[in-house]
Protein backbone atom coordinates (compact mmCIF):
# COMPACT_ATOMS: atom_id res chain seq x y z
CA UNK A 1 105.22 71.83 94.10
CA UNK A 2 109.02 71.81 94.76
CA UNK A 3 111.02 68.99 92.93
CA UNK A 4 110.93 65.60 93.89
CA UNK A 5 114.96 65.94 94.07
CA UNK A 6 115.13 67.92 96.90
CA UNK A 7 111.20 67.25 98.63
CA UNK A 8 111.40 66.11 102.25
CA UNK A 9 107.94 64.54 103.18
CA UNK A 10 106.14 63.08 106.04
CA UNK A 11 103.87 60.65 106.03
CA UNK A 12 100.92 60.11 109.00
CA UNK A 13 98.78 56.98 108.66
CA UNK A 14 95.63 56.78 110.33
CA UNK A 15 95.94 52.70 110.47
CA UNK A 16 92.41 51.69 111.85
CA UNK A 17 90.52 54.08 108.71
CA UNK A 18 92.51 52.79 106.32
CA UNK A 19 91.75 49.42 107.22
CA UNK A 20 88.30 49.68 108.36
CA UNK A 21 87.19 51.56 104.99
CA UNK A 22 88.72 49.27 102.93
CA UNK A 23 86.84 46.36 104.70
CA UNK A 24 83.72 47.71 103.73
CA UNK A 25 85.03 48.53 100.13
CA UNK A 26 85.52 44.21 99.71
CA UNK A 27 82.83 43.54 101.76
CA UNK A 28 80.16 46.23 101.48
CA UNK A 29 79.28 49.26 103.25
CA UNK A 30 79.62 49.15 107.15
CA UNK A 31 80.57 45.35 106.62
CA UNK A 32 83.55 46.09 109.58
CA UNK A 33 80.85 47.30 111.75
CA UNK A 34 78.92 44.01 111.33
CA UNK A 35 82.08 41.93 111.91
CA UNK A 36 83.87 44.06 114.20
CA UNK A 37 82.42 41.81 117.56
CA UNK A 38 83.45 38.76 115.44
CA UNK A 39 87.13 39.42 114.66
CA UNK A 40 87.37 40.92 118.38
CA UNK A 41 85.92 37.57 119.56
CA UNK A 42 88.26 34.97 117.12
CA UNK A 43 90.33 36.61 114.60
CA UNK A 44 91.68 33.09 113.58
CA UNK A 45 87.93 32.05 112.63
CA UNK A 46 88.08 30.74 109.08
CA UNK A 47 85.40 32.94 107.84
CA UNK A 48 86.97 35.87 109.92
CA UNK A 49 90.51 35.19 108.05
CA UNK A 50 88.93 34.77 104.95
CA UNK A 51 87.31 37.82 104.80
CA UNK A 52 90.51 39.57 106.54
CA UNK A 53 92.94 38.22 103.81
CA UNK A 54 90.71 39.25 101.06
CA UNK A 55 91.00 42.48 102.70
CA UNK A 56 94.46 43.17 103.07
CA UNK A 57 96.03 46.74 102.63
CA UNK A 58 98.83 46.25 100.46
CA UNK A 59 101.27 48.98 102.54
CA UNK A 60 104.19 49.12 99.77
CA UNK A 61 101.47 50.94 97.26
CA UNK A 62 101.37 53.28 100.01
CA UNK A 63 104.78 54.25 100.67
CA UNK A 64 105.93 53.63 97.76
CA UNK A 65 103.16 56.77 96.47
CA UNK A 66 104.45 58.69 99.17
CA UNK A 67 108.46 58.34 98.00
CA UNK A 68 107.32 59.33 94.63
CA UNK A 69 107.13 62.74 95.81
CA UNK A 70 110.53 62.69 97.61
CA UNK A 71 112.41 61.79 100.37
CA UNK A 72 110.51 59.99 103.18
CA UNK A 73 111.71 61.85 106.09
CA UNK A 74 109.37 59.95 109.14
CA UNK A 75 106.52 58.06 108.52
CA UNK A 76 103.92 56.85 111.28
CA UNK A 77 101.06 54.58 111.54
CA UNK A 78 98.54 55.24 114.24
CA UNK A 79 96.42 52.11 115.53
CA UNK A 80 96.44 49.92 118.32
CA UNK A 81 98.88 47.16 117.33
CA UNK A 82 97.40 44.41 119.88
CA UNK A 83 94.58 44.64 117.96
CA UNK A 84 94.53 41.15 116.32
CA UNK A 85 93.30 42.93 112.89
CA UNK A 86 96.07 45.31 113.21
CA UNK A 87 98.61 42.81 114.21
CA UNK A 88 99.27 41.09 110.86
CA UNK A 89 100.68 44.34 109.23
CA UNK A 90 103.38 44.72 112.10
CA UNK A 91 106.35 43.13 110.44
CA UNK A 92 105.14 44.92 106.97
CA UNK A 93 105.37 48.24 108.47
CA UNK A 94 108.76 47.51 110.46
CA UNK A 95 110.41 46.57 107.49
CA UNK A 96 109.46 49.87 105.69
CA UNK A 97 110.33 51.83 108.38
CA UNK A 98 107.03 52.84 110.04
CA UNK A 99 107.07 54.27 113.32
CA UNK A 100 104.19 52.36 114.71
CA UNK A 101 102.34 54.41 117.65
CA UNK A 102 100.38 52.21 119.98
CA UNK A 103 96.62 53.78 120.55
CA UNK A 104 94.82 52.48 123.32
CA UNK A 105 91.42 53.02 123.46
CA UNK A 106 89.61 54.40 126.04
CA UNK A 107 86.47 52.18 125.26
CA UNK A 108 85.53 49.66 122.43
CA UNK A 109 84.32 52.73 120.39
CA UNK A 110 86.26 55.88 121.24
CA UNK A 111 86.49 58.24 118.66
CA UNK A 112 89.18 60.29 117.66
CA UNK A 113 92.12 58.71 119.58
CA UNK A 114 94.47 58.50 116.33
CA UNK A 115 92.75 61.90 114.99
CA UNK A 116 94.00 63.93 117.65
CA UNK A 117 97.48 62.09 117.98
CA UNK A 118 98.34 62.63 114.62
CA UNK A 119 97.31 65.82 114.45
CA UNK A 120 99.53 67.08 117.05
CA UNK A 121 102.43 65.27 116.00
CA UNK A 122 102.20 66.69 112.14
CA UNK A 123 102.14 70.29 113.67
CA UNK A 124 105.10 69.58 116.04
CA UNK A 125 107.05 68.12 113.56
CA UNK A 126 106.31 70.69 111.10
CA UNK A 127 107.95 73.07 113.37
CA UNK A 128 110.54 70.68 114.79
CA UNK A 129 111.44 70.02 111.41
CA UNK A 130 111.34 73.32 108.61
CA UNK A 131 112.86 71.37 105.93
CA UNK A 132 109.82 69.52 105.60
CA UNK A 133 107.63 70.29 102.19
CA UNK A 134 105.22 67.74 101.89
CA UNK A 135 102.88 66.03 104.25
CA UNK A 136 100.76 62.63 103.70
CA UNK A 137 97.75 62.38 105.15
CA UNK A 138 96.59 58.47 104.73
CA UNK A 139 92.93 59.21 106.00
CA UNK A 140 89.58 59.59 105.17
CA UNK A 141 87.91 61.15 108.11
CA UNK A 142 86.78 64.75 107.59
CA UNK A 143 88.35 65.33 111.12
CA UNK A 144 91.49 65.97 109.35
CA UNK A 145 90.52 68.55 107.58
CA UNK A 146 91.52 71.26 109.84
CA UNK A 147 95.03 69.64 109.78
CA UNK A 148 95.25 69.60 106.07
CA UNK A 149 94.53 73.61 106.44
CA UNK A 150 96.88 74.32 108.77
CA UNK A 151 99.62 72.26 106.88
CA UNK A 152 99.51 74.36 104.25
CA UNK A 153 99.03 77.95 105.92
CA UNK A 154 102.61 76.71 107.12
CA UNK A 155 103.52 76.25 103.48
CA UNK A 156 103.83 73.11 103.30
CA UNK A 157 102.16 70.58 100.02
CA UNK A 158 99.51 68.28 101.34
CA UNK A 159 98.90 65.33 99.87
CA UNK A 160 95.67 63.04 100.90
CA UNK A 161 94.97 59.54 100.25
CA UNK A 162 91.42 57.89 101.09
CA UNK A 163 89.29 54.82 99.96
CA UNK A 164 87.02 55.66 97.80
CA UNK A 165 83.43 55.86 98.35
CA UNK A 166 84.81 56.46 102.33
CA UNK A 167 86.86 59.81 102.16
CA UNK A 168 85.47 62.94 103.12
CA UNK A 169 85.10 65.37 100.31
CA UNK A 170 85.68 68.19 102.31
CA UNK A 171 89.44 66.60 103.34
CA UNK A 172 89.90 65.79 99.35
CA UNK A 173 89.22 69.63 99.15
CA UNK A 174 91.02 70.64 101.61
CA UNK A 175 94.49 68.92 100.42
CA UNK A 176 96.44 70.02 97.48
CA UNK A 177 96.26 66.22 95.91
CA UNK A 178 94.41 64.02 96.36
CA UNK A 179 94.62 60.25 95.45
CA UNK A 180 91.80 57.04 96.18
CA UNK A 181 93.61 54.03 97.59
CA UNK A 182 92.19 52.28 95.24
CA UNK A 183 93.83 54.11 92.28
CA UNK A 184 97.77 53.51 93.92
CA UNK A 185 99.45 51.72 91.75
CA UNK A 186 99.95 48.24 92.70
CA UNK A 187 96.23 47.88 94.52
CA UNK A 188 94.35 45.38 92.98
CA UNK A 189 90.85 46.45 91.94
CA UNK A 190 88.29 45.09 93.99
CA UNK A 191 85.36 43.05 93.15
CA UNK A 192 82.89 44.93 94.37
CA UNK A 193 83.80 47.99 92.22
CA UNK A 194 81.06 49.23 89.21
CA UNK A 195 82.69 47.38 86.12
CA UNK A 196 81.32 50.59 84.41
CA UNK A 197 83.68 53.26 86.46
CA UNK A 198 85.20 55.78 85.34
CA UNK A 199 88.02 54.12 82.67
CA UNK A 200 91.00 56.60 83.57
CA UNK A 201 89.92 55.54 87.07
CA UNK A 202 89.38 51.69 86.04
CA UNK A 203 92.91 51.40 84.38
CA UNK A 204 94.46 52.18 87.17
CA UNK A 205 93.50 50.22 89.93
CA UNK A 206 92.83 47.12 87.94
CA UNK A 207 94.77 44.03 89.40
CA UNK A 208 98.51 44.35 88.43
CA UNK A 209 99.77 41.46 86.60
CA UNK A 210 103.16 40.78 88.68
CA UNK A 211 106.11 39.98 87.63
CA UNK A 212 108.01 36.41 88.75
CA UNK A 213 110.65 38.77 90.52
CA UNK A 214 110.53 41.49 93.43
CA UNK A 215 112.84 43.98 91.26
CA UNK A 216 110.70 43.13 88.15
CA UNK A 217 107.43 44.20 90.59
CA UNK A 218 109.31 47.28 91.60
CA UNK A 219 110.25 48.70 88.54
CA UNK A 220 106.67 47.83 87.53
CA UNK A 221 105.23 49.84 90.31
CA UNK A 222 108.24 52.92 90.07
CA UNK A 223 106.94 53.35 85.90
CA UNK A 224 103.13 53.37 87.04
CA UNK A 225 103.93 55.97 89.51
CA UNK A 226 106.08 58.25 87.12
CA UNK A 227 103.38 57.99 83.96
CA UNK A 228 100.61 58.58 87.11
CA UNK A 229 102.72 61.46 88.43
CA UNK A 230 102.68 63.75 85.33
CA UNK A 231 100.99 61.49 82.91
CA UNK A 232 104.23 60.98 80.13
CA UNK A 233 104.67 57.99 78.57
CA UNK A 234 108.51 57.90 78.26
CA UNK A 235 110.17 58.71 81.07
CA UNK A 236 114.13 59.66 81.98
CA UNK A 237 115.80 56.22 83.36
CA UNK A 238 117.70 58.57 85.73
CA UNK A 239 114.37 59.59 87.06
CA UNK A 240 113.18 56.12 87.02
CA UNK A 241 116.20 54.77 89.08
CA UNK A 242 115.84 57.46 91.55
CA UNK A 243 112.55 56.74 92.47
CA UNK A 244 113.25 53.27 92.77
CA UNK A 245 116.47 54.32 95.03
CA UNK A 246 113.61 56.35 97.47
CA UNK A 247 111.16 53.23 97.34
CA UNK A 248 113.42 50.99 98.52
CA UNK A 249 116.54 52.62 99.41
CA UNK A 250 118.87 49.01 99.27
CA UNK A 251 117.84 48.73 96.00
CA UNK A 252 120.80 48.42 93.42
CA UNK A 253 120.98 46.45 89.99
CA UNK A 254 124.71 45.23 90.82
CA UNK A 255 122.92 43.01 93.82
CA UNK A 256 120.92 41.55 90.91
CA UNK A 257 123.73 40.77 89.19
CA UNK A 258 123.60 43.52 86.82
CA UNK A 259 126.27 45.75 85.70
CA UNK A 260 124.58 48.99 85.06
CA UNK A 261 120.51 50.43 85.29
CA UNK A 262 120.42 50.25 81.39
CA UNK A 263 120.86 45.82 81.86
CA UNK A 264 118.48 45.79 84.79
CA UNK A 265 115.63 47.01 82.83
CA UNK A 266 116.82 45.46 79.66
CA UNK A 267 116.30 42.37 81.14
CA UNK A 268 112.79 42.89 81.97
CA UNK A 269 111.03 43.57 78.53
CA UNK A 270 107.86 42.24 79.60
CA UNK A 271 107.94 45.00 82.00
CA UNK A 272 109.45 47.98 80.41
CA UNK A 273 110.88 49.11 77.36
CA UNK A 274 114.00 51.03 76.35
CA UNK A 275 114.92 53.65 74.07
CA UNK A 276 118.23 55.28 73.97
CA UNK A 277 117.97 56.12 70.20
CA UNK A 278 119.39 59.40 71.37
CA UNK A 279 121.65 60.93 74.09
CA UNK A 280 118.30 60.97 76.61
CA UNK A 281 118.11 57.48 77.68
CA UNK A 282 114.24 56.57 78.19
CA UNK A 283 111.88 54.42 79.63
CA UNK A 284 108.13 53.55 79.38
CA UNK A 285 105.71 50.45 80.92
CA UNK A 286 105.27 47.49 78.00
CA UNK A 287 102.10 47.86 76.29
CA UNK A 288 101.50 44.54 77.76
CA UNK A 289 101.32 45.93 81.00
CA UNK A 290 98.46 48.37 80.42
């Protein structure tokens, strides 16, 4: 896999799967399909919001995943946005940059709209654009395997990221990492998950304890990443800042009020903890945190 330093990735975001499967991961399996006439009919229901809110897809944990491997180059999110289930996430995704394409159905049901539309954008952009060396694939749909093949006949690092229990395994197979929504740092753990999963599993997508500040949350999120990424402990504070810098590139510690990286995180022991004992400066998540 080339270095994060120099990586150039796209991201494609198959909206209505992601939020569809992770529906029925709260709710129970094919809970959406059972509620789909419902939220079409009165999305502002009580019940219907309810069971939307508890729902949500937290978008960060995505992109933020995806900048851990490098430079976000384009990222797009397939759905149709006058969808009143869709909707809500509009301002998310606009303020992370997502290039929202607007599906419209051909009937309530149609199939494959977003599968084929992403699909041939990847491939053109993977020729418009040879500098690219990873591509995202937020999907579960086993439709997207043939993409995920041809992404990386064309030498390029696929990365996948499904709910569990509703991914393919033949598109986990098919990419050369793959991740469970679930897992992304950040997501909390459901309540409908087996309290006897897997504990590597478990540990990470239990409910994050936040912090009472959005930097605090951030670095939180940037040292679950790194320790997720190549499983260290410790990690390089100049590594840590510059994933922070590609998860949210207006991030700085003088706007803060902090003079240097070394008092930002100093200032958030209940997050992280600091050891420049030697000429390596070094950072790890508080035990507290695990």
């Amino acid at each position: 896999m080339p270095d994060s330093t120099d990586a150039r990735v796209a991201v494609y975001i198959d909206f209505d799967n992601i939020v569809m499967s992770w529906y029925d991961r709260v709710h129970g399996r094919n809970a959406y399909a059972r509620d789909r006439q419902k939220i079409s009919d009165d999305a502002s229901a009580p019940e219907i919001v309810d069971k939307l809110g508890k729902a949500m897809v937290d978008v960060g944990a995505v992109i933020d995943y995806a900048a851990s491997f490098g430079t976000l180059v384009l990222t797009r999110a397939y759905a149709d946005w006058s969808a009143p289930v869709n909707a809500v996430y509009r301002s998310q995704l606009v303020a992370r940059a997502v290039d929202l394409v607007q599906l419209f159905p051909a009937a309530a049901y149609a199939k494959n709209g977003a599968d084929i539309r992403l699909a041939v954008d990847a491939v053109e952009d993977m020729f418009r654009l040879p500098d690219l060396t990873h591509v995202v694939i937020v999907a579960g749909d086993s439709d997207y395997v043939p993409l995920a093949q041809r992404c990386k006949r064309l030498g390029r690092y696929v990365v996948g990221v499904g709910v569990a229990g509703s991914t393919a395994k033949s598109l986990a197979a098919a990419c050369d990492e793959f991740d469970d929504y679930d897992a992304l740092p950040g997501v909390a753990r459901t309540e409908t998950e087996d309290p006897k999963t897997d504990a590597a599993t478990s540990t990470r997508s239990r409910s994050r304890r936040r912090a009472n500040d959005p930097a605090a949350d951030l670095l939180e999120r940037a040292l679950r990443i790194g320790h997720d990424r190549d499983d260290s402990e410790w990690q390089h504070a100049s590594a840590v800042k510059s994933l922070l810098k590609r998860m949210d590139p207006a991030f700085t510690e003088k706007s803060y009020g902090f003079r240097s990286f070394s008092d930002f995180v100093k200032a958030h022991p209940k997050v992280a903890e600091f050891d420049e004992s030697d000429n390596i400066v070094r950072i790890r998540l508080s035990p507290e945190r695990h």
